[in-house]
PDB file of N, CA and C in Angstrom:
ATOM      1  N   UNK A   1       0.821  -1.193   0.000  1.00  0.00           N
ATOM      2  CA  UNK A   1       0.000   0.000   0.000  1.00  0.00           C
ATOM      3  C   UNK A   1       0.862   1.253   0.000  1.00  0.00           C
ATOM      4  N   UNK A   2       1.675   1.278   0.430  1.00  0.00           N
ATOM      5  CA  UNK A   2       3.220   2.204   0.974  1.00  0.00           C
ATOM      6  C   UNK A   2       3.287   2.576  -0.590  1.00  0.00           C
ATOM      7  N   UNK A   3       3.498   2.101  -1.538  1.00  0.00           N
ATOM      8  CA  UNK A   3       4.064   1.758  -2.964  1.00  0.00           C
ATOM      9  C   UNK A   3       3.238   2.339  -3.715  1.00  0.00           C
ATOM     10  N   UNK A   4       1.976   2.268  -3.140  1.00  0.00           N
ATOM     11  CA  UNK A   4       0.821   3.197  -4.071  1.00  0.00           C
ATOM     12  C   UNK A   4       0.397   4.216  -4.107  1.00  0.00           C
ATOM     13  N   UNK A   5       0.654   4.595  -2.375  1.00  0.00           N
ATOM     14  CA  UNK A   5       0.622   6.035  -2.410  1.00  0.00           C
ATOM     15  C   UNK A   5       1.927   7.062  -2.470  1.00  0.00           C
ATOM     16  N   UNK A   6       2.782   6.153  -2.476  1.00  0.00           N
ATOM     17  CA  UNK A   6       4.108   7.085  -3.325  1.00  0.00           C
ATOM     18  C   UNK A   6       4.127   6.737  -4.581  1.00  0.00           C
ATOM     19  N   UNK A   7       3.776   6.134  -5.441  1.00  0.00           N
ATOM     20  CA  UNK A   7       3.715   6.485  -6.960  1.00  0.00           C
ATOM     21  C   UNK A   7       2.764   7.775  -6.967  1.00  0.00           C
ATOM     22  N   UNK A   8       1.721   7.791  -6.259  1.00  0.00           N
ATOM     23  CA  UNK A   8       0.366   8.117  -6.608  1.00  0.00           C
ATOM     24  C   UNK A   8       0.950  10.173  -6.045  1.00  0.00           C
ATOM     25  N   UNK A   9       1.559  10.274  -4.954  1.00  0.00           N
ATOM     26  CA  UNK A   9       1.791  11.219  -4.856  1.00  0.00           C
ATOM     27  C   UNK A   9       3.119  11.947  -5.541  1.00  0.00           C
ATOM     28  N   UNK A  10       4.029  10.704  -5.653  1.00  0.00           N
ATOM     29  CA  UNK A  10       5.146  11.320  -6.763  1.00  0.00           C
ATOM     30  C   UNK A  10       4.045  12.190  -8.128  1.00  0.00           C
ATOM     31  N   UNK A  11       3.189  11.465  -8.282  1.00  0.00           N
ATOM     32  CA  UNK A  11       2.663  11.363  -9.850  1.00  0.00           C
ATOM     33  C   UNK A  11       1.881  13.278  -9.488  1.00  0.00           C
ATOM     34  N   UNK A  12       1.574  13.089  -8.628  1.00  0.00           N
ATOM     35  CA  UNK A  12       0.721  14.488  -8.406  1.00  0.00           C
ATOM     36  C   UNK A  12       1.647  15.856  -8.336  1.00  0.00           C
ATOM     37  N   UNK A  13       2.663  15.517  -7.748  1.00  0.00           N
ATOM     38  CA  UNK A  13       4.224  16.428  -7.302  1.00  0.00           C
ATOM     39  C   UNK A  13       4.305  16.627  -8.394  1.00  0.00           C
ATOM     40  N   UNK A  14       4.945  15.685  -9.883  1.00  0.00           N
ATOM     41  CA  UNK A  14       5.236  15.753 -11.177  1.00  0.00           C
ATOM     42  C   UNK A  14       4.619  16.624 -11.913  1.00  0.00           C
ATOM     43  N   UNK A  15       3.350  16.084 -11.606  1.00  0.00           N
ATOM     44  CA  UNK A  15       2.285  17.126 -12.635  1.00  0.00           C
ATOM     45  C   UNK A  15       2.020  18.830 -12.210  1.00  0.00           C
ATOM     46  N   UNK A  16       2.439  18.793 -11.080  1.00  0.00           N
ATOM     47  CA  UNK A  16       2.294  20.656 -10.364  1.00  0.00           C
ATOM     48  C   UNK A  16       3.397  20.796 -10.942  1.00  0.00           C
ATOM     49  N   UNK A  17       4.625  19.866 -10.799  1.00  0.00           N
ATOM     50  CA  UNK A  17       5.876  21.077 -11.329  1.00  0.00           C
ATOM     51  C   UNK A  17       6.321  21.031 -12.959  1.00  0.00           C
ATOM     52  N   UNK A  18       5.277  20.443 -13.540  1.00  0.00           N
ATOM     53  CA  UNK A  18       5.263  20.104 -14.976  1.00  0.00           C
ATOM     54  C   UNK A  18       4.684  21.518 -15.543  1.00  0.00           C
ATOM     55  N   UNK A  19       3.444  21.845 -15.117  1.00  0.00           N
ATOM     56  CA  UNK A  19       2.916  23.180 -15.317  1.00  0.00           C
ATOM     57  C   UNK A  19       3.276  24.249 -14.395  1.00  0.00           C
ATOM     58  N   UNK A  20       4.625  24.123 -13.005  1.00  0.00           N
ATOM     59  CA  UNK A  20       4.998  25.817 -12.803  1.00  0.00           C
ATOM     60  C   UNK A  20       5.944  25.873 -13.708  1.00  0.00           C
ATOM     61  N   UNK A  21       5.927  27.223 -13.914  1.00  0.00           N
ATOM     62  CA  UNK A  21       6.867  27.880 -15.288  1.00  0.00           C
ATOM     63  C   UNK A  21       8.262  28.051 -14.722  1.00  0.00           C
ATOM     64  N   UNK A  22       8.548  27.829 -13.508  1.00  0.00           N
ATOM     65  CA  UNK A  22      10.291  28.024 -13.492  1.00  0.00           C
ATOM     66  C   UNK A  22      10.425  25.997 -13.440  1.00  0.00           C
ATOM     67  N   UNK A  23       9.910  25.218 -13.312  1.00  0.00           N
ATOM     68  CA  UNK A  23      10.600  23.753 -13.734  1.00  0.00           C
ATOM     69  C   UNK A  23       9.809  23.517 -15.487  1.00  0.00           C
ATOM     70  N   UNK A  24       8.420  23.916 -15.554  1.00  0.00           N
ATOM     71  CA  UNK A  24       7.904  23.489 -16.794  1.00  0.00           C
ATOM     72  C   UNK A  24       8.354  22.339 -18.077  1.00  0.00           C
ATOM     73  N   UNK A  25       8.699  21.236 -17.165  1.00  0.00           N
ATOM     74  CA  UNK A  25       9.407  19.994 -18.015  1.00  0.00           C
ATOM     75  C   UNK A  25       8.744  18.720 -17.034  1.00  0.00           C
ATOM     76  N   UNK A  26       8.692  17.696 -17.638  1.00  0.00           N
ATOM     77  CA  UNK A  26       8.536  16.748 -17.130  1.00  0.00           C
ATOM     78  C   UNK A  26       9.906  16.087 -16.130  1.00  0.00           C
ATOM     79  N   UNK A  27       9.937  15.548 -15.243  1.00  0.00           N
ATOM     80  CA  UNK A  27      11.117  15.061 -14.462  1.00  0.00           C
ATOM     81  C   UNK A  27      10.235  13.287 -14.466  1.00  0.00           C
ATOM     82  N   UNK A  28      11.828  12.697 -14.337  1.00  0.00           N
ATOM     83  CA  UNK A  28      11.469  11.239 -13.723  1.00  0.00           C
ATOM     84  C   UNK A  28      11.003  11.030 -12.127  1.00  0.00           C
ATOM     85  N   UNK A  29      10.039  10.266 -12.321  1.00  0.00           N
ATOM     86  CA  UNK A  29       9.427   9.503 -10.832  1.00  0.00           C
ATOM     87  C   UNK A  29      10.900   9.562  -9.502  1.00  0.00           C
ATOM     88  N   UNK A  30      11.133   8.748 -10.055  1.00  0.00           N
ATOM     89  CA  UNK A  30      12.619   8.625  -8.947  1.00  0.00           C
ATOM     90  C   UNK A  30      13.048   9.854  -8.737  1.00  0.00           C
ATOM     91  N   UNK A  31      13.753  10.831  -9.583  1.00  0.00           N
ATOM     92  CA  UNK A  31      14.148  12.274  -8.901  1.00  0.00           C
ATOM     93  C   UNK A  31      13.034  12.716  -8.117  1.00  0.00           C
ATOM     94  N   UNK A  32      12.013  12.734  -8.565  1.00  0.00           N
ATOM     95  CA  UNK A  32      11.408  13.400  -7.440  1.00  0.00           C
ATOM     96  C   UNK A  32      10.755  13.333  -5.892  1.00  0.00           C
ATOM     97  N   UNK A  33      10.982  11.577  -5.844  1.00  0.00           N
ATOM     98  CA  UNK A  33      10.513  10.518  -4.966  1.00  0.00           C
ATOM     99  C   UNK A  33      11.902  11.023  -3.889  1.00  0.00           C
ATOM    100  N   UNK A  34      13.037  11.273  -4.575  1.00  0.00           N
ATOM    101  CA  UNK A  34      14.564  11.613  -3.765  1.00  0.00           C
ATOM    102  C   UNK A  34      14.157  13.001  -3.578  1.00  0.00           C
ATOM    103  N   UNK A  35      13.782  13.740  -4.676  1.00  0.00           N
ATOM    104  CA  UNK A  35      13.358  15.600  -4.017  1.00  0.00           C
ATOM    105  C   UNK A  35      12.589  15.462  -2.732  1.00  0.00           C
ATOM    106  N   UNK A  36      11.614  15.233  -2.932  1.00  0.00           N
ATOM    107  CA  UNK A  36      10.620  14.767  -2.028  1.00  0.00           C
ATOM    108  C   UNK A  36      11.301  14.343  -0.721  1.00  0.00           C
ATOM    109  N   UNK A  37      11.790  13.533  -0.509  1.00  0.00           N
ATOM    110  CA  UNK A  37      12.258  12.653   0.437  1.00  0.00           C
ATOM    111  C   UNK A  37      13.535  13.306   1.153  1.00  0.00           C
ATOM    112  N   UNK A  38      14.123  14.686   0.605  1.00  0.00           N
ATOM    113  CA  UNK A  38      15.065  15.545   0.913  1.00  0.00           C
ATOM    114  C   UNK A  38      14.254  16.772   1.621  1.00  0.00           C
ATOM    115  N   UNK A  39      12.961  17.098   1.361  1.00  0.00           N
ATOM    116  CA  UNK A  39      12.520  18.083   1.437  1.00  0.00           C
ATOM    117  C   UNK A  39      11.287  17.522   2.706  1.00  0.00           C
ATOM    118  N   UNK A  40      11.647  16.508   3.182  1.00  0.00           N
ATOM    119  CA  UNK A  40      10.773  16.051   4.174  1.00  0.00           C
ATOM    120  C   UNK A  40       9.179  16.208   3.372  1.00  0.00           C
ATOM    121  N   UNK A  41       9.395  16.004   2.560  1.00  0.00           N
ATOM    122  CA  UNK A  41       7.393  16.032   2.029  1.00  0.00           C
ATOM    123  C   UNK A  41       6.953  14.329   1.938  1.00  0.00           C
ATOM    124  N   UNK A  42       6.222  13.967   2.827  1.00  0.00           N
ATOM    125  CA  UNK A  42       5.714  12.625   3.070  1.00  0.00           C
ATOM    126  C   UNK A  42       4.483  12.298   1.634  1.00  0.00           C
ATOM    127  N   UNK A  43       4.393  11.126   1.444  1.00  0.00           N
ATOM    128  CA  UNK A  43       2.590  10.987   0.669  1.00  0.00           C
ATOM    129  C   UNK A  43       2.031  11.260   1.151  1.00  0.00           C
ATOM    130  N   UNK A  44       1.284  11.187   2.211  1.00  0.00           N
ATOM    131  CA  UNK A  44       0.273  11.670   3.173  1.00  0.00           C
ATOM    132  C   UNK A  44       0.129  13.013   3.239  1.00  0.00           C
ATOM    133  N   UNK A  45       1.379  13.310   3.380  1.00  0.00           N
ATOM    134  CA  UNK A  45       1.260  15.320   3.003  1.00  0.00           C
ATOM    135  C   UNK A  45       0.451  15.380   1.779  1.00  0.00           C
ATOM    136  N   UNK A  46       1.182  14.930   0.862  1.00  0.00           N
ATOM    137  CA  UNK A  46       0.255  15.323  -0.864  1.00  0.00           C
ATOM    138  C   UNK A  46      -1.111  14.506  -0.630  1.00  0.00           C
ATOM    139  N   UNK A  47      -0.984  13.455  -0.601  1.00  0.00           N
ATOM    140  CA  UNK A  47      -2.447  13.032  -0.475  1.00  0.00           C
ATOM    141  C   UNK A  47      -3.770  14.113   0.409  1.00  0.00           C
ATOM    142  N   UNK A  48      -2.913  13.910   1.562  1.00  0.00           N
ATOM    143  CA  UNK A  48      -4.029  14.523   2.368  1.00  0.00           C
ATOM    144  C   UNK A  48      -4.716  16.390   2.705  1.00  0.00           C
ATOM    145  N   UNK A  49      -4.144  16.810   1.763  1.00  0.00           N
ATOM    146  CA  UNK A  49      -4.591  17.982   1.826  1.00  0.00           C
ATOM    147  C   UNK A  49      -5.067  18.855   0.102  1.00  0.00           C
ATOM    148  N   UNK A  50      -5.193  20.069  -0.206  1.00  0.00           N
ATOM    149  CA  UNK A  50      -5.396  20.547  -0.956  1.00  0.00           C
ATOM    150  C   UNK A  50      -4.897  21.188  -1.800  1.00  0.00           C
ATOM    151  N   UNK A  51      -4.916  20.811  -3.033  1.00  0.00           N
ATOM    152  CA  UNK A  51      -4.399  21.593  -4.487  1.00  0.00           C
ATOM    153  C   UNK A  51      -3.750  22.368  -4.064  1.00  0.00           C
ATOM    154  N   UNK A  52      -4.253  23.465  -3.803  1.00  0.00           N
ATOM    155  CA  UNK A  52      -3.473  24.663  -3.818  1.00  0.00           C
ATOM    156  C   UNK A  52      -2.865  25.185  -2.235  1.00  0.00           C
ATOM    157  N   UNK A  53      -2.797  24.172  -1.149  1.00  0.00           N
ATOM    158  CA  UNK A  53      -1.708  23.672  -0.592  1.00  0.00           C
ATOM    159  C   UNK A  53      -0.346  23.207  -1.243  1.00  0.00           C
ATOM    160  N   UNK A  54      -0.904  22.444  -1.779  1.00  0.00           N
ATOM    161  CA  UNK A  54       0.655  21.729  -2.326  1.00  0.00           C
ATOM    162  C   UNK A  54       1.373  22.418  -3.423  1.00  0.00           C
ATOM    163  N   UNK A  55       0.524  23.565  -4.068  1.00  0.00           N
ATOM    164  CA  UNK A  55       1.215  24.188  -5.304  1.00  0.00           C
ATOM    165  C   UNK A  55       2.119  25.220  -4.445  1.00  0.00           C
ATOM    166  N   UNK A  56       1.222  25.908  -3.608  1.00  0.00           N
ATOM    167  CA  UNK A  56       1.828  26.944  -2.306  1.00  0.00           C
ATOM    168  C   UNK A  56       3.167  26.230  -1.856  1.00  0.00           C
ATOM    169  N   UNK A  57       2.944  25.184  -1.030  1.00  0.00           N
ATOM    170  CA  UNK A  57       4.274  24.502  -0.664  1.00  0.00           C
ATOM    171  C   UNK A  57       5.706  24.402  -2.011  1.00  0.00           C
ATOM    172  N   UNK A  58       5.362  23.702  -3.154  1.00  0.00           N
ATOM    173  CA  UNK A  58       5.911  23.391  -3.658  1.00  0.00           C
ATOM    174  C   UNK A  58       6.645  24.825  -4.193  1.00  0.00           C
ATOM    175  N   UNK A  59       5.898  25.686  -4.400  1.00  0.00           N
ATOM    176  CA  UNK A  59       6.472  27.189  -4.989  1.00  0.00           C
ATOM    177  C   UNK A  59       7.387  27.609  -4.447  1.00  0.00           C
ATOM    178  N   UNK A  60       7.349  27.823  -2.800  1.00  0.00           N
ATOM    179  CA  UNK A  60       7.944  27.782  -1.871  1.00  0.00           C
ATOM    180  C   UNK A  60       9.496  27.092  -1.693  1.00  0.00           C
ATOM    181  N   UNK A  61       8.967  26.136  -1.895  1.00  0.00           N
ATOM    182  CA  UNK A  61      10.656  24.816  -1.556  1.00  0.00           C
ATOM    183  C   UNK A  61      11.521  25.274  -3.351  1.00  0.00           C
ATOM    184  N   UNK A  62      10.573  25.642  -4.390  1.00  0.00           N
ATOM    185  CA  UNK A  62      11.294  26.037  -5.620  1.00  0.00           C
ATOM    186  C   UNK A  62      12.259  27.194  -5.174  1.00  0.00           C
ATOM    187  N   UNK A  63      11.323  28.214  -4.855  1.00  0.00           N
ATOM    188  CA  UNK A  63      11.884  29.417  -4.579  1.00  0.00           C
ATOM    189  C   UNK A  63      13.612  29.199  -3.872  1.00  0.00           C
ATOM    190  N   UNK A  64      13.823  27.966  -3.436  1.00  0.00           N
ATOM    191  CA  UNK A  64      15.249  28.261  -2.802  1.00  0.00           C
ATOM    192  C   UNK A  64      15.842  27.620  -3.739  1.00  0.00           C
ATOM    193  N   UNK A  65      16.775  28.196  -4.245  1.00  0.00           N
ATOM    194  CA  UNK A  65      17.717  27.927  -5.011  1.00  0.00           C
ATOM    195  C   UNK A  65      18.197  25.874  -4.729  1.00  0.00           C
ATOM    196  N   UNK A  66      18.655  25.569  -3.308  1.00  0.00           N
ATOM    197  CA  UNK A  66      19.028  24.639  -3.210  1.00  0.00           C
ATOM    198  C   UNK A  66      18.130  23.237  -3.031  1.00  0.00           C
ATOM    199  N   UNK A  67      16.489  23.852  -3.004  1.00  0.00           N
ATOM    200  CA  UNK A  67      15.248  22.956  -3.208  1.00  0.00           C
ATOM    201  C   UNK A  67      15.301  22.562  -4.527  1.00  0.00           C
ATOM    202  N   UNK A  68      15.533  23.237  -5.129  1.00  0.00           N
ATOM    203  CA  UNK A  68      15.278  22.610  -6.372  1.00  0.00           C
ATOM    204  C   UNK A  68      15.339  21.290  -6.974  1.00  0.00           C
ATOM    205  N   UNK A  69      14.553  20.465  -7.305  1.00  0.00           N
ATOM    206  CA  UNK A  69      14.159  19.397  -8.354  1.00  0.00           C
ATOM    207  C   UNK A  69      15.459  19.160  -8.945  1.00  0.00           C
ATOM    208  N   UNK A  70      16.127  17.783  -9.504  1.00  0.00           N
ATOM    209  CA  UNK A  70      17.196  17.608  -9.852  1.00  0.00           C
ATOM    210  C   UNK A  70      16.648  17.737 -11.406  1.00  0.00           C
ATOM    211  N   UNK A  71      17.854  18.065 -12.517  1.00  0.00           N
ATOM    212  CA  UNK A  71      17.175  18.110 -13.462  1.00  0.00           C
ATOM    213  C   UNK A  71      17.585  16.536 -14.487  1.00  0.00           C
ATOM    214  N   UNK A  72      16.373  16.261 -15.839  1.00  0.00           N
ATOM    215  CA  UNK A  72      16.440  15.190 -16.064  1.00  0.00           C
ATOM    216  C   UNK A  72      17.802  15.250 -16.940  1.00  0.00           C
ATOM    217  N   UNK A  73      18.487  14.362 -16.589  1.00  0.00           N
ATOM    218  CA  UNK A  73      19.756  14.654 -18.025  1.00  0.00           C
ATOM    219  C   UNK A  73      19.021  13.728 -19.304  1.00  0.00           C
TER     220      UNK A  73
END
């Protein structure tokens, strides 16, 4: 179950930073499962709260230079 809701919230993470305009690219599952997992953001975080919670958060952790999303080579 562990397995489903981290695909399921990787997959949601992906798609917010697919459409903000400073990452606007697709990234692989795994980088971001490791972003994620650097940035203390649990599934349960993404799962359990709201859209525009998590776009807020995520804007946020962008905004620092050293948050940033690894990029895909």
């Amino acid at each position: 179950m562990q397995c489903i809701k981290t695909y399921a919230a990787t997959t949601i993470v992906a798609n917010y930073l697919e459409i903000m305009p400073e990452i606007g690219r697709k990234l692989p599952h795994a980088a971001i499962a490791e972003w994620m997992a650097l940035n203390d953001i649990e599934p349960e975080d993404v799962l359990n709260t709201t859209p525009q919670a998590i776009r807020t958060r995520l804007a946020g952790l962008i905004g620092h230079s050293r948050s940033r999303p690894p990029s895909a080579a």
